[in-house]
N, C-alpha and C. Protein backbone atom coordinates (compact mmCIF):
# COMPACT_ATOMS: atom_id res chain seq x y z
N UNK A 1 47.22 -90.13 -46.75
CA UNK A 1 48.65 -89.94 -46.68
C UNK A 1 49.23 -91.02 -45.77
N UNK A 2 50.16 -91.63 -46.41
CA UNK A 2 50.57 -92.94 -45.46
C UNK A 2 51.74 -92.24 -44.36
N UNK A 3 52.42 -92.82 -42.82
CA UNK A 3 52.87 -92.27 -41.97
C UNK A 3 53.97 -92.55 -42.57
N UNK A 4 55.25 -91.62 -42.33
CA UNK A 4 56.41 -91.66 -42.59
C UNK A 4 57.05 -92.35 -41.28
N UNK A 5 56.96 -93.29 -40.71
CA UNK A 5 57.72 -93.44 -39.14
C UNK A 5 58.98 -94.29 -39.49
N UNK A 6 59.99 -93.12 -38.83
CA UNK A 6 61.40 -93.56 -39.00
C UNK A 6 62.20 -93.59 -40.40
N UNK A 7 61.63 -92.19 -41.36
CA UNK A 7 61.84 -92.18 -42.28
C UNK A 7 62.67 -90.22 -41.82
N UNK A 8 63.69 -89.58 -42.62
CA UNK A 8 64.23 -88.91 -42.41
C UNK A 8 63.74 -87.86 -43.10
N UNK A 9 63.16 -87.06 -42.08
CA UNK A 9 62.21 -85.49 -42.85
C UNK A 9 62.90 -84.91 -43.92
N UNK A 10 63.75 -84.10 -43.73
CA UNK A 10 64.56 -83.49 -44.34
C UNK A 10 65.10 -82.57 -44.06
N UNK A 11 65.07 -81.72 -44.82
CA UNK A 11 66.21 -79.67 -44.51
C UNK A 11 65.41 -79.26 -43.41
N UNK A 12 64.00 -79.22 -43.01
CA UNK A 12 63.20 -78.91 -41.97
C UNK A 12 62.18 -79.89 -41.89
N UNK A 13 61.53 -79.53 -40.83
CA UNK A 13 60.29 -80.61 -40.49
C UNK A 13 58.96 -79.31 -39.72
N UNK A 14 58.32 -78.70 -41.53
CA UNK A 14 57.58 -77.89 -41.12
C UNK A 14 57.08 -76.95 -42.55
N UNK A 15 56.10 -76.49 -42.11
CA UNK A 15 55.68 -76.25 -43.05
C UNK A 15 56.30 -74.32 -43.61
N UNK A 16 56.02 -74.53 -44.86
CA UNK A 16 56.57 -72.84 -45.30
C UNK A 16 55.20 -72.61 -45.61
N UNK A 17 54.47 -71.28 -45.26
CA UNK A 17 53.58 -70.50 -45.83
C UNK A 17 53.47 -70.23 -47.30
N UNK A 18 52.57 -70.46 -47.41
CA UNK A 18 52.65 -70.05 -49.41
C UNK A 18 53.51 -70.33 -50.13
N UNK A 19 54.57 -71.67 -49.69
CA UNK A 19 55.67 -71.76 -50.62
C UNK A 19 56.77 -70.64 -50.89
N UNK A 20 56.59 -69.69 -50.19
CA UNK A 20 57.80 -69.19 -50.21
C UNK A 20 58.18 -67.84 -48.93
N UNK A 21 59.41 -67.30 -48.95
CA UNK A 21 60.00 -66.81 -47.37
C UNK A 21 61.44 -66.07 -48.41
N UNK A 22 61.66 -64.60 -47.22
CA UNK A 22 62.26 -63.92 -47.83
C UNK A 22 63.31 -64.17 -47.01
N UNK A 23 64.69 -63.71 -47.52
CA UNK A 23 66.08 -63.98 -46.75
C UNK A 23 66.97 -62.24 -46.89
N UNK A 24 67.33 -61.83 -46.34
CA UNK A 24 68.27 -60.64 -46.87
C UNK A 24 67.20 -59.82 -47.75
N UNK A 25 66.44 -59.61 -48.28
CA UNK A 25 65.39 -59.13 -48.86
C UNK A 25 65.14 -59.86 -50.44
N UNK A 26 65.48 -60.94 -50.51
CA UNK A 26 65.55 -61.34 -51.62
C UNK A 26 64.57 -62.79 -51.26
N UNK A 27 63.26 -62.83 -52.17
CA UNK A 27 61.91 -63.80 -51.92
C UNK A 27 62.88 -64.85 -52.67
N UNK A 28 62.29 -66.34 -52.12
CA UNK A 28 62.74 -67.22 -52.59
C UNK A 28 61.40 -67.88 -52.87
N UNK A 29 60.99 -68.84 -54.00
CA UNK A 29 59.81 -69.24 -53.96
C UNK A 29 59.99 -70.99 -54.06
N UNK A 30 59.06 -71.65 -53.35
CA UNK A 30 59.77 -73.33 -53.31
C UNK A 30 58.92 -74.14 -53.94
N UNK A 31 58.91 -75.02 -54.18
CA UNK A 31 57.51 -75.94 -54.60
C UNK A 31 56.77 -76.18 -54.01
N UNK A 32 55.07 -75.96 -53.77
CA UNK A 32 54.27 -76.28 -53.13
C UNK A 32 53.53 -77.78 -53.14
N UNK A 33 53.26 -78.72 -51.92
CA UNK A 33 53.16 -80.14 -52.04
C UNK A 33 51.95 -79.90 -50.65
N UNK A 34 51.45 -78.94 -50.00
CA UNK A 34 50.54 -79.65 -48.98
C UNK A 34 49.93 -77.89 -48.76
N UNK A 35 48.83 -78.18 -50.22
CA UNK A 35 47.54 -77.13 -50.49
C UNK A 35 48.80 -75.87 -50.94
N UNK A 36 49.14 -74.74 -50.49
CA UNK A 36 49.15 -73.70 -50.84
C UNK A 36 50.60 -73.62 -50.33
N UNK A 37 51.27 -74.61 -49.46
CA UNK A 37 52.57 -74.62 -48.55
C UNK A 37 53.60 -75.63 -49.04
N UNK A 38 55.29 -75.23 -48.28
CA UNK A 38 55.82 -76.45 -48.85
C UNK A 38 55.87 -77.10 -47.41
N UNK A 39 56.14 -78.09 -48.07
CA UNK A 39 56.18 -79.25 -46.37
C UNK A 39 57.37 -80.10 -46.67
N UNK A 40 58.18 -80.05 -45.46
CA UNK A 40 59.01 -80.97 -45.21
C UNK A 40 60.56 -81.21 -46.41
N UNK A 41 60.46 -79.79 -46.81
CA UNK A 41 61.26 -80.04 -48.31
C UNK A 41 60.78 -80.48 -49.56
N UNK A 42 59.56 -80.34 -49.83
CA UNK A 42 59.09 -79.94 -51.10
C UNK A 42 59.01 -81.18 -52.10
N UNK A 43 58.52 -81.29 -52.99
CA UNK A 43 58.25 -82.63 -53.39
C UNK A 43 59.20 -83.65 -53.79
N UNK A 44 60.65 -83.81 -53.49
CA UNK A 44 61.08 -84.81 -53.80
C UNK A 44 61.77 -84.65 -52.45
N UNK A 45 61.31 -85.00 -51.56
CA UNK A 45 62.02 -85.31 -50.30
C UNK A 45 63.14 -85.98 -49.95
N UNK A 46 63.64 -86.09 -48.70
CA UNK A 46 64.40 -87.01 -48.35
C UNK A 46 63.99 -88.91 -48.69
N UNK A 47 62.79 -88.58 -48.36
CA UNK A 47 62.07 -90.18 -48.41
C UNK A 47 62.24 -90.94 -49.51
N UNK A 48 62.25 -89.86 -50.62
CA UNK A 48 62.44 -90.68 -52.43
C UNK A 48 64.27 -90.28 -52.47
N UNK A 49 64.68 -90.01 -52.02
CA UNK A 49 66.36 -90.54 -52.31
C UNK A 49 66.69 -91.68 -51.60
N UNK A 50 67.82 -92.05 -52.97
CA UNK A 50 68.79 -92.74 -52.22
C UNK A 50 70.14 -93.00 -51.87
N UNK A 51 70.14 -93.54 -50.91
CA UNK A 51 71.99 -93.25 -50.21
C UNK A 51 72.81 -94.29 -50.32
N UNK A 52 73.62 -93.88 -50.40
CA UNK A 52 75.07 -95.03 -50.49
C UNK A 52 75.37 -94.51 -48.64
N UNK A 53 75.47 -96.73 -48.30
CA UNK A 53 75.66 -96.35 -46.87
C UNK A 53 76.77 -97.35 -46.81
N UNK A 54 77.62 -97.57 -45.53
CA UNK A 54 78.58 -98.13 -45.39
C UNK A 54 78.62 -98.49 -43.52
N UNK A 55 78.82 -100.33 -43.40
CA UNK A 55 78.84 -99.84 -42.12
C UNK A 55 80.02 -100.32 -41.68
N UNK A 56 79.89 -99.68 -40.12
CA UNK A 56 81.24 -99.06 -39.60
C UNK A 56 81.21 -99.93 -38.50
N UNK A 57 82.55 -100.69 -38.29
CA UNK A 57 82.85 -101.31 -37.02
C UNK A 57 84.24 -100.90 -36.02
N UNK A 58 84.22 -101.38 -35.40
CA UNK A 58 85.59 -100.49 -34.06
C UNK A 58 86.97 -101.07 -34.92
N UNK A 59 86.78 -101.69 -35.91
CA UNK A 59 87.57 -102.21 -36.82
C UNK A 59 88.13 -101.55 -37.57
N UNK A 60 87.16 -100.91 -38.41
CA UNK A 60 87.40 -99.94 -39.58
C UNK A 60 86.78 -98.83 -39.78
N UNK A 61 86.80 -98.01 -38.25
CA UNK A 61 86.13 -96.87 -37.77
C UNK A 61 87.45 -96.08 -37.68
N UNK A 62 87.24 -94.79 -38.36
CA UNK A 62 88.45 -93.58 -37.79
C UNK A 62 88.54 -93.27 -35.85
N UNK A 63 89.66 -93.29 -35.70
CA UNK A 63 90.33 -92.98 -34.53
C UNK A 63 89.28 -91.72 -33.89
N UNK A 64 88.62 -91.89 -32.52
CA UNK A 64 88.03 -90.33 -32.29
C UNK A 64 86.71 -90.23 -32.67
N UNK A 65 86.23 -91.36 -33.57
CA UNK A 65 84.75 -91.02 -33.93
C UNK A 65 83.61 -92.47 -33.27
């Protein structure tokens, strides 16, 4: 498994048991990617998208941010 360093985990950074976890009593089941668990958001991660980025200078930055 190659290191992800400085690459953006995702929704969590951790593993789910058996691929899936109940909420309000209602099981949700996720895709499993590491043996029997999901990891890190499940097989199409943050790491395989891609973003539209834009950069920002004191120029053409909103007021306050």
């Amino acid at each position: 498994m190659a290191p992800y360093f400085g690459c953006v985990v995702g929704r969590f950074a951790n593993r789910i048991a058996n691929g899936s976890f109940t909420l309000d009593g209602e099981e949700f089941k996720l895709a499993v990617n590491n043996g029997p668990n999901h990891l890190h958001g499940g097989l199409i991660g943050y790491n395989k998208k891609l973003f539209d980025t834009e950069i920002l200078t004191s120029k053409n930055r909103e007021p306050g941010l």
